[in-house]
N, C-alpha and C. Protein backbone atom coordinates (compact mmCIF):
# COMPACT_ATOMS: atom_id res chain seq x y z
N UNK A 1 15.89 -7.65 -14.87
CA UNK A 1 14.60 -8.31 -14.71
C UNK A 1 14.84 -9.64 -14.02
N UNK A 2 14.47 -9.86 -13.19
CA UNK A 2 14.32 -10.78 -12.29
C UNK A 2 12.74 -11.58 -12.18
N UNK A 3 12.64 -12.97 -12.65
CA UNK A 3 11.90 -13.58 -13.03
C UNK A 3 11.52 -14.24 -11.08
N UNK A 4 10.16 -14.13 -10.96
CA UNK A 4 9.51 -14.40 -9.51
C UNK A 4 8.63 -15.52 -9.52
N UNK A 5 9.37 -16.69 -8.75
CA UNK A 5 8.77 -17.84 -8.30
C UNK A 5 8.22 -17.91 -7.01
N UNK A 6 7.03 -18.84 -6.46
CA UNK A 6 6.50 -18.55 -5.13
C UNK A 6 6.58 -16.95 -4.25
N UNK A 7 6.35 -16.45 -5.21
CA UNK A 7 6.87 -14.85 -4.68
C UNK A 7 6.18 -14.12 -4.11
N UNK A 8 6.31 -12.89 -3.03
CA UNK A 8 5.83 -12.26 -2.30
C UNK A 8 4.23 -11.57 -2.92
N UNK A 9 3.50 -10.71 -2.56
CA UNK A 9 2.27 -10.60 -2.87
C UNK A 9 2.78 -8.97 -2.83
N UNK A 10 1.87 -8.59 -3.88
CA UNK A 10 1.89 -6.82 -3.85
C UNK A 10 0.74 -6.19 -4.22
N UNK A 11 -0.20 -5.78 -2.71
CA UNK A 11 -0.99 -5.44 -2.20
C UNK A 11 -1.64 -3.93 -2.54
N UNK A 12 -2.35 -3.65 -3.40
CA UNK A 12 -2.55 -2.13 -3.42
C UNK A 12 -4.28 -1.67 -3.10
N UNK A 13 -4.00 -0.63 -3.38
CA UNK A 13 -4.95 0.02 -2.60
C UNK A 13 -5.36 1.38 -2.83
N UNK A 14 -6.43 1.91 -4.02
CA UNK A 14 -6.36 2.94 -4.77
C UNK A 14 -7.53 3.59 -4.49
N UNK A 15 -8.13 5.01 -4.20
CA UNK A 15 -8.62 5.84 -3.95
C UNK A 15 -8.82 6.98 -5.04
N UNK A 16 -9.75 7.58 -5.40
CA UNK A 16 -10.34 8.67 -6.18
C UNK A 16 -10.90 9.78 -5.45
N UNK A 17 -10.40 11.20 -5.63
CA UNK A 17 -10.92 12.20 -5.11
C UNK A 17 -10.74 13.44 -6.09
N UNK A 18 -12.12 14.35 -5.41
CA UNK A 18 -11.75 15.68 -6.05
C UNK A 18 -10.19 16.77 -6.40
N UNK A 19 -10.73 17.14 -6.95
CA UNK A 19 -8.84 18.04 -7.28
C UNK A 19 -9.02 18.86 -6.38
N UNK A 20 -10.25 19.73 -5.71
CA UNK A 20 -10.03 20.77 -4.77
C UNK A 20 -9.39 19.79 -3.56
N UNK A 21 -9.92 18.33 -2.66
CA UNK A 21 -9.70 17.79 -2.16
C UNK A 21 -8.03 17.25 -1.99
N UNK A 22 -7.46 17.79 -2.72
CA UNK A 22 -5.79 17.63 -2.93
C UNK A 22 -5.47 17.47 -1.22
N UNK A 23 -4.97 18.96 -1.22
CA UNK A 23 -4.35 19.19 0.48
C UNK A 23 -4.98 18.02 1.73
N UNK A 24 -6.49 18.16 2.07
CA UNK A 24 -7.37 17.68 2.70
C UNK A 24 -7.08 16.03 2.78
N UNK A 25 -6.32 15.69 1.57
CA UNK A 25 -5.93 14.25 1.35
C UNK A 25 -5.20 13.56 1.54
N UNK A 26 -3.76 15.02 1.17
CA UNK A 26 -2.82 14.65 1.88
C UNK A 26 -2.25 14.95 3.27
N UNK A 27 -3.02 15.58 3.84
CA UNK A 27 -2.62 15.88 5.09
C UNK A 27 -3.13 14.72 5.74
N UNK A 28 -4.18 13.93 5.45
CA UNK A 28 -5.08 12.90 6.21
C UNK A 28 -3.63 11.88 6.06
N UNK A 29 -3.47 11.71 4.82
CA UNK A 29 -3.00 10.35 4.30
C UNK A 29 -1.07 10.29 5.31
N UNK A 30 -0.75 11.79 5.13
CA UNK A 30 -0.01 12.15 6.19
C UNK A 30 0.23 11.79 7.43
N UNK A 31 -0.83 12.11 8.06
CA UNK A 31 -1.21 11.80 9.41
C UNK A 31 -1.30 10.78 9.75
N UNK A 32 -1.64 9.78 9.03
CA UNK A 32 -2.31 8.57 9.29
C UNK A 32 -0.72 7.29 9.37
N UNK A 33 -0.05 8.06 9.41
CA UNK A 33 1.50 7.17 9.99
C UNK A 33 1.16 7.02 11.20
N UNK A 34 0.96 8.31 12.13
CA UNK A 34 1.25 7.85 13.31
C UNK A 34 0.49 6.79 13.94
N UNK A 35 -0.96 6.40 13.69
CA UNK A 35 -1.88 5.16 14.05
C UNK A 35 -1.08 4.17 13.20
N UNK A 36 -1.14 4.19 12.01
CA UNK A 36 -0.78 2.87 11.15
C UNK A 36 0.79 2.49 11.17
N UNK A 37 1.71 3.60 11.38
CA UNK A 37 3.21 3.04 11.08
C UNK A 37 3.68 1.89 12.53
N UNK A 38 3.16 1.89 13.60
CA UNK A 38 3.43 0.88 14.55
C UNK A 38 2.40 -0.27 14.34
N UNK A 39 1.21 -0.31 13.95
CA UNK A 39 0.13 -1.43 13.61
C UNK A 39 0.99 -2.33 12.72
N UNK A 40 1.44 -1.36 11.72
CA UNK A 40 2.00 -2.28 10.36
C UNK A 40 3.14 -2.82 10.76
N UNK A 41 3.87 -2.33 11.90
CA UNK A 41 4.77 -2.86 11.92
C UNK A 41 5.12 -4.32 12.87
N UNK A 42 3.72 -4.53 13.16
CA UNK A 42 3.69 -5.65 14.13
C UNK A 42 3.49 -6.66 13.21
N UNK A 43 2.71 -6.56 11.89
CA UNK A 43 2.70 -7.57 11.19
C UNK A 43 3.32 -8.50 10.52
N UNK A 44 3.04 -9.55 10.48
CA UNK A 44 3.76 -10.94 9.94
C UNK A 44 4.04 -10.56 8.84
N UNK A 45 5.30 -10.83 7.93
CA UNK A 45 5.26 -10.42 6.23
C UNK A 45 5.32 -9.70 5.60
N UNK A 46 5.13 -8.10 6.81
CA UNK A 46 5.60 -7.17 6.10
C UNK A 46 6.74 -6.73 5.56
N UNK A 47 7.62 -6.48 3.90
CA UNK A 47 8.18 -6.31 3.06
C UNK A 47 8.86 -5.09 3.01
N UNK A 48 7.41 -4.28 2.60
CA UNK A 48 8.03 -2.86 1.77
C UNK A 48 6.61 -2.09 2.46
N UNK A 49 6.62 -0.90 2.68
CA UNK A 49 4.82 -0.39 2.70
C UNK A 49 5.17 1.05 2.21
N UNK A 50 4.32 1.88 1.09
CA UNK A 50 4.32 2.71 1.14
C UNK A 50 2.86 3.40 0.58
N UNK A 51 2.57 4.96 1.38
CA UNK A 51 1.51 5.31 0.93
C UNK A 51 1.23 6.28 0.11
N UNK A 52 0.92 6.78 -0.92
CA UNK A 52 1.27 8.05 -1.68
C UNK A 52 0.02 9.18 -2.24
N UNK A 53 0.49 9.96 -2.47
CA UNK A 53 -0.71 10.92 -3.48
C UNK A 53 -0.26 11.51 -4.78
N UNK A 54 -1.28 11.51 -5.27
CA UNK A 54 -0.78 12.14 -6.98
C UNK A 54 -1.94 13.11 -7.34
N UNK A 55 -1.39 14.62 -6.99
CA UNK A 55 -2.02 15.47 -7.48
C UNK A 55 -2.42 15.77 -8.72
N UNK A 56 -2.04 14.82 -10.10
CA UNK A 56 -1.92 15.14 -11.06
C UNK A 56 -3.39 14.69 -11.41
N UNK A 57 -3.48 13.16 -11.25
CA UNK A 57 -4.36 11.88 -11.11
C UNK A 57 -5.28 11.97 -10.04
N UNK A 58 -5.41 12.79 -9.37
CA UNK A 58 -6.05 12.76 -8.18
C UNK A 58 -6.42 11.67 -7.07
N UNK A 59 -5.03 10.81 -7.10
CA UNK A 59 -5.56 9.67 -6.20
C UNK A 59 -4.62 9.69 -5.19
N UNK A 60 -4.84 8.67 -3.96
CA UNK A 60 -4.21 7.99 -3.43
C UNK A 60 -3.96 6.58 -3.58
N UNK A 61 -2.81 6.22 -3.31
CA UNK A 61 -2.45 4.73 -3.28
C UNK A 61 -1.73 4.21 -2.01
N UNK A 62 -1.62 3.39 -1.43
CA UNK A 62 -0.93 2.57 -0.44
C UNK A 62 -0.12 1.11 -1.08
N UNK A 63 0.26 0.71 -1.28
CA UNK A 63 1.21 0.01 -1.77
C UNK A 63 2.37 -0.70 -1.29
N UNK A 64 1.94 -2.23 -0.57
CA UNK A 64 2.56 -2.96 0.23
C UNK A 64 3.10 -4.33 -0.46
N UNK A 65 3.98 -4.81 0.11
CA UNK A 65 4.89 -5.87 -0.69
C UNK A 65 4.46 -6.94 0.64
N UNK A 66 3.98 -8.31 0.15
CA UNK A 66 4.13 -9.15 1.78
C UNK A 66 4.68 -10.56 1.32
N UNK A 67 5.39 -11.02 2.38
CA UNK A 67 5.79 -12.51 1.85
C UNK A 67 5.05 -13.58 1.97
N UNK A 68 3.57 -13.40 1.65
CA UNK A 68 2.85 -14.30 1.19
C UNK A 68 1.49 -13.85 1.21
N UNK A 69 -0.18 -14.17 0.67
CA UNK A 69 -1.02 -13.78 0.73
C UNK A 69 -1.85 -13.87 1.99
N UNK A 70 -1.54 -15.16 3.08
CA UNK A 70 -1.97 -15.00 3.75
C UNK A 70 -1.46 -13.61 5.06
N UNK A 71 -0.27 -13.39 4.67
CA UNK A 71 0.43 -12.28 5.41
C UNK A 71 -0.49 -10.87 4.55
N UNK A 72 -0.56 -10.85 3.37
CA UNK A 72 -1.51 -9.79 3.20
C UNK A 72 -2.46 -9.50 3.46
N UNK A 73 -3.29 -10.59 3.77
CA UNK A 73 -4.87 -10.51 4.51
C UNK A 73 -4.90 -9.86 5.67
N UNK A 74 -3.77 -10.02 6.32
CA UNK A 74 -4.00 -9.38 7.66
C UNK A 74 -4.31 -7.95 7.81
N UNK A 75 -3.94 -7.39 6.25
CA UNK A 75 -4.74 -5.92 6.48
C UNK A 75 -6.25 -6.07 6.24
N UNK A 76 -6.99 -6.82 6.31
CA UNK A 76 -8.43 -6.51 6.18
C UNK A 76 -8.98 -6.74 7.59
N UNK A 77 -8.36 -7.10 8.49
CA UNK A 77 -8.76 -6.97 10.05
C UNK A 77 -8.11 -5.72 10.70
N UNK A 78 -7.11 -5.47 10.23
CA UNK A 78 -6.20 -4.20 11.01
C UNK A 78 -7.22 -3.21 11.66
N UNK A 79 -7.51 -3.15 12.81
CA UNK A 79 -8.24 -1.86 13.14
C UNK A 79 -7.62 -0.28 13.07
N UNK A 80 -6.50 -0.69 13.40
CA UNK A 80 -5.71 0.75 12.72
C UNK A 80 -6.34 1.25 11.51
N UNK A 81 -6.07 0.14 10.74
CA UNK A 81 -6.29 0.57 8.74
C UNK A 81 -7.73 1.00 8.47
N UNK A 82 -8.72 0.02 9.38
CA UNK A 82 -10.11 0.21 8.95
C UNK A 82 -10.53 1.30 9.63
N UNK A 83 -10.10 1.86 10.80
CA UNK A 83 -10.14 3.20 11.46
C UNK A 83 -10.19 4.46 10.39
N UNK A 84 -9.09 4.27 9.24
CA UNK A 84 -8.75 5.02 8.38
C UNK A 84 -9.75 5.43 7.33
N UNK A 85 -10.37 4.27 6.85
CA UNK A 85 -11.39 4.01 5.64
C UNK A 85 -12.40 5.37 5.92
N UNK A 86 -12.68 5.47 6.73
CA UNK A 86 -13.99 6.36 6.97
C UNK A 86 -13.67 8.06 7.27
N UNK A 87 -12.55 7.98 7.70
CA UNK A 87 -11.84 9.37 7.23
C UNK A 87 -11.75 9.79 6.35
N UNK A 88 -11.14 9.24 5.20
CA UNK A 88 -10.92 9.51 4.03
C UNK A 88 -12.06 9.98 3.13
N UNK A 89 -13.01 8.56 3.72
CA UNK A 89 -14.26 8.65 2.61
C UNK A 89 -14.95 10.20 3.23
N UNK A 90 -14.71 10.80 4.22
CA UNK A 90 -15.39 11.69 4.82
C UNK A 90 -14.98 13.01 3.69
N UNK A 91 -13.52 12.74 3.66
CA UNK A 91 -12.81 13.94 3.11
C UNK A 91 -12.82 13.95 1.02
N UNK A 92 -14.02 12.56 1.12
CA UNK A 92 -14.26 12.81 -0.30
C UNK A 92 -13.69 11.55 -1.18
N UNK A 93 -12.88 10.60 -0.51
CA UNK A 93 -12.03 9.84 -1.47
C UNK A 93 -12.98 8.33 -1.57
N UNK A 94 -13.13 7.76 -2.87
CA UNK A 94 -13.72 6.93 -3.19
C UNK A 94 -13.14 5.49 -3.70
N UNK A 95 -12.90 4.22 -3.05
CA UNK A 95 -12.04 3.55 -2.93
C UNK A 95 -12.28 2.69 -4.23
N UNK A 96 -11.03 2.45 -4.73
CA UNK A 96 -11.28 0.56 -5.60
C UNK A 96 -11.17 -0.35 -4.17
N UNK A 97 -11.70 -1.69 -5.37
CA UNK A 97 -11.81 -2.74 -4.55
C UNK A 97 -9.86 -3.09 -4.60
N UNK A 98 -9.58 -3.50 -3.41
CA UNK A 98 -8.21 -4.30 -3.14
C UNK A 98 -7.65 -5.33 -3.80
N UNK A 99 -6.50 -5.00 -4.49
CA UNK A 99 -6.43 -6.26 -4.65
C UNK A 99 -5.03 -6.36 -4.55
N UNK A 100 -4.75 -7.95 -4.52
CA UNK A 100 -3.69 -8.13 -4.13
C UNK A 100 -3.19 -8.98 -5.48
N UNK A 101 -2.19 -8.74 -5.84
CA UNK A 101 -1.41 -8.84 -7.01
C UNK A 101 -0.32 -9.96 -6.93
N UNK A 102 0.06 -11.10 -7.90
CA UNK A 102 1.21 -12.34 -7.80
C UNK A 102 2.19 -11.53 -8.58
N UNK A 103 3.31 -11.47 -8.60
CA UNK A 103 4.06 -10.62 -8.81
C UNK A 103 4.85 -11.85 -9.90
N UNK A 104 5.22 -11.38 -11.25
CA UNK A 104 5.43 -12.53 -12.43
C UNK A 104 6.89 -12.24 -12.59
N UNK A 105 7.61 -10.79 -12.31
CA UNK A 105 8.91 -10.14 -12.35
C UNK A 105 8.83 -9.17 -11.96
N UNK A 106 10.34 -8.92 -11.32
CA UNK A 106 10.71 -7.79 -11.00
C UNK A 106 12.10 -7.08 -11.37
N UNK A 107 12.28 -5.40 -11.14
CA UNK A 107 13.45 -4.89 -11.00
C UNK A 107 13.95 -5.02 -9.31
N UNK A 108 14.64 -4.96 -9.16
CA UNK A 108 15.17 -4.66 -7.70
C UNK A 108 16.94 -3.68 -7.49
N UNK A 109 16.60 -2.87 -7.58
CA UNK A 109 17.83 -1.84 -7.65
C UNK A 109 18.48 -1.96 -6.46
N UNK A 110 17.37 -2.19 -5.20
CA UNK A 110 18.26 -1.92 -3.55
C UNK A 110 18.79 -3.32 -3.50
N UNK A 111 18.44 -4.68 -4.20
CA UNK A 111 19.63 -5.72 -3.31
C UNK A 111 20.97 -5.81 -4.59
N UNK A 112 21.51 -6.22 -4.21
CA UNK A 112 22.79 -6.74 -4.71
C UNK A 112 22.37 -7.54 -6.22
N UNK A 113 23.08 -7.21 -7.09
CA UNK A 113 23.28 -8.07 -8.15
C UNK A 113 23.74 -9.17 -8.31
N UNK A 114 22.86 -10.51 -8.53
CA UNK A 114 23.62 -11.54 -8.77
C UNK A 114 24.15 -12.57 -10.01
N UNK A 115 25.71 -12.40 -9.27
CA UNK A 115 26.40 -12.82 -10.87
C UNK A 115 25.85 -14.08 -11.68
N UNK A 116 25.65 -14.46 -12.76
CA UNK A 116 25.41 -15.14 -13.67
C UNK A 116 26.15 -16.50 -13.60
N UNK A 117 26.21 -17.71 -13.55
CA UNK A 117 27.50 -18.80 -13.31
C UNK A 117 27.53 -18.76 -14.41
């Protein structure tokens, strides 16, 4: 556990849909790399990004890490991203509001462990 000062922002982004709507959701949510994976990647601050589905729960999530909040805002102009919104909602999925999260601790398995003095 790693205790987080001035720390990066973690951005999510959650969706509700039918269970028949499964496939239809993820094929969209699929697809939707090829517009968004070069958009996102021009941005200031971007961290970590990932987008997912859970057939179990019936949602989608997107789930971005940024090094600061004003670097997270920049997804509410993205025309890539907002291109997206209306697809989805077409194919049934019903959004929460965004929010962007201060992050109080973390695990971090991918960097290096640091020793204790």
């Amino acid at each position: 556990m790693t205790p987080v000062n001035g720390a990066p922002v973690v951005r999510i982004s959650k969706g509700h849909f039918a269970p028949e709507q499964y496939e239809a959701v993820r094929k969209l949510i699929d697809a939707s790399a090829t517009p968004l994976v070069p958009a996102l990647e021009q941005l200031r601050g971007l961290l970590y990004y990932w987008a997912a589905v859970d057939p179990v729960t019936n949602t989608v999530v997107n789930v971005s890490i940024w090094s600061d909040l004003a670097a997270a805002k920049q997804m509410e102009t993205l025309a890539a991203m907002l291109a997206q919104r209306p697809i989805l909602e077409a194919a049934g999925v019903r959004f929460d509001k965004i929010a962007n999260y201060e992050p109080l601790w973390s695990i971090d398995h991918a960097s290096p462990a640091t020793p204790k003095a």
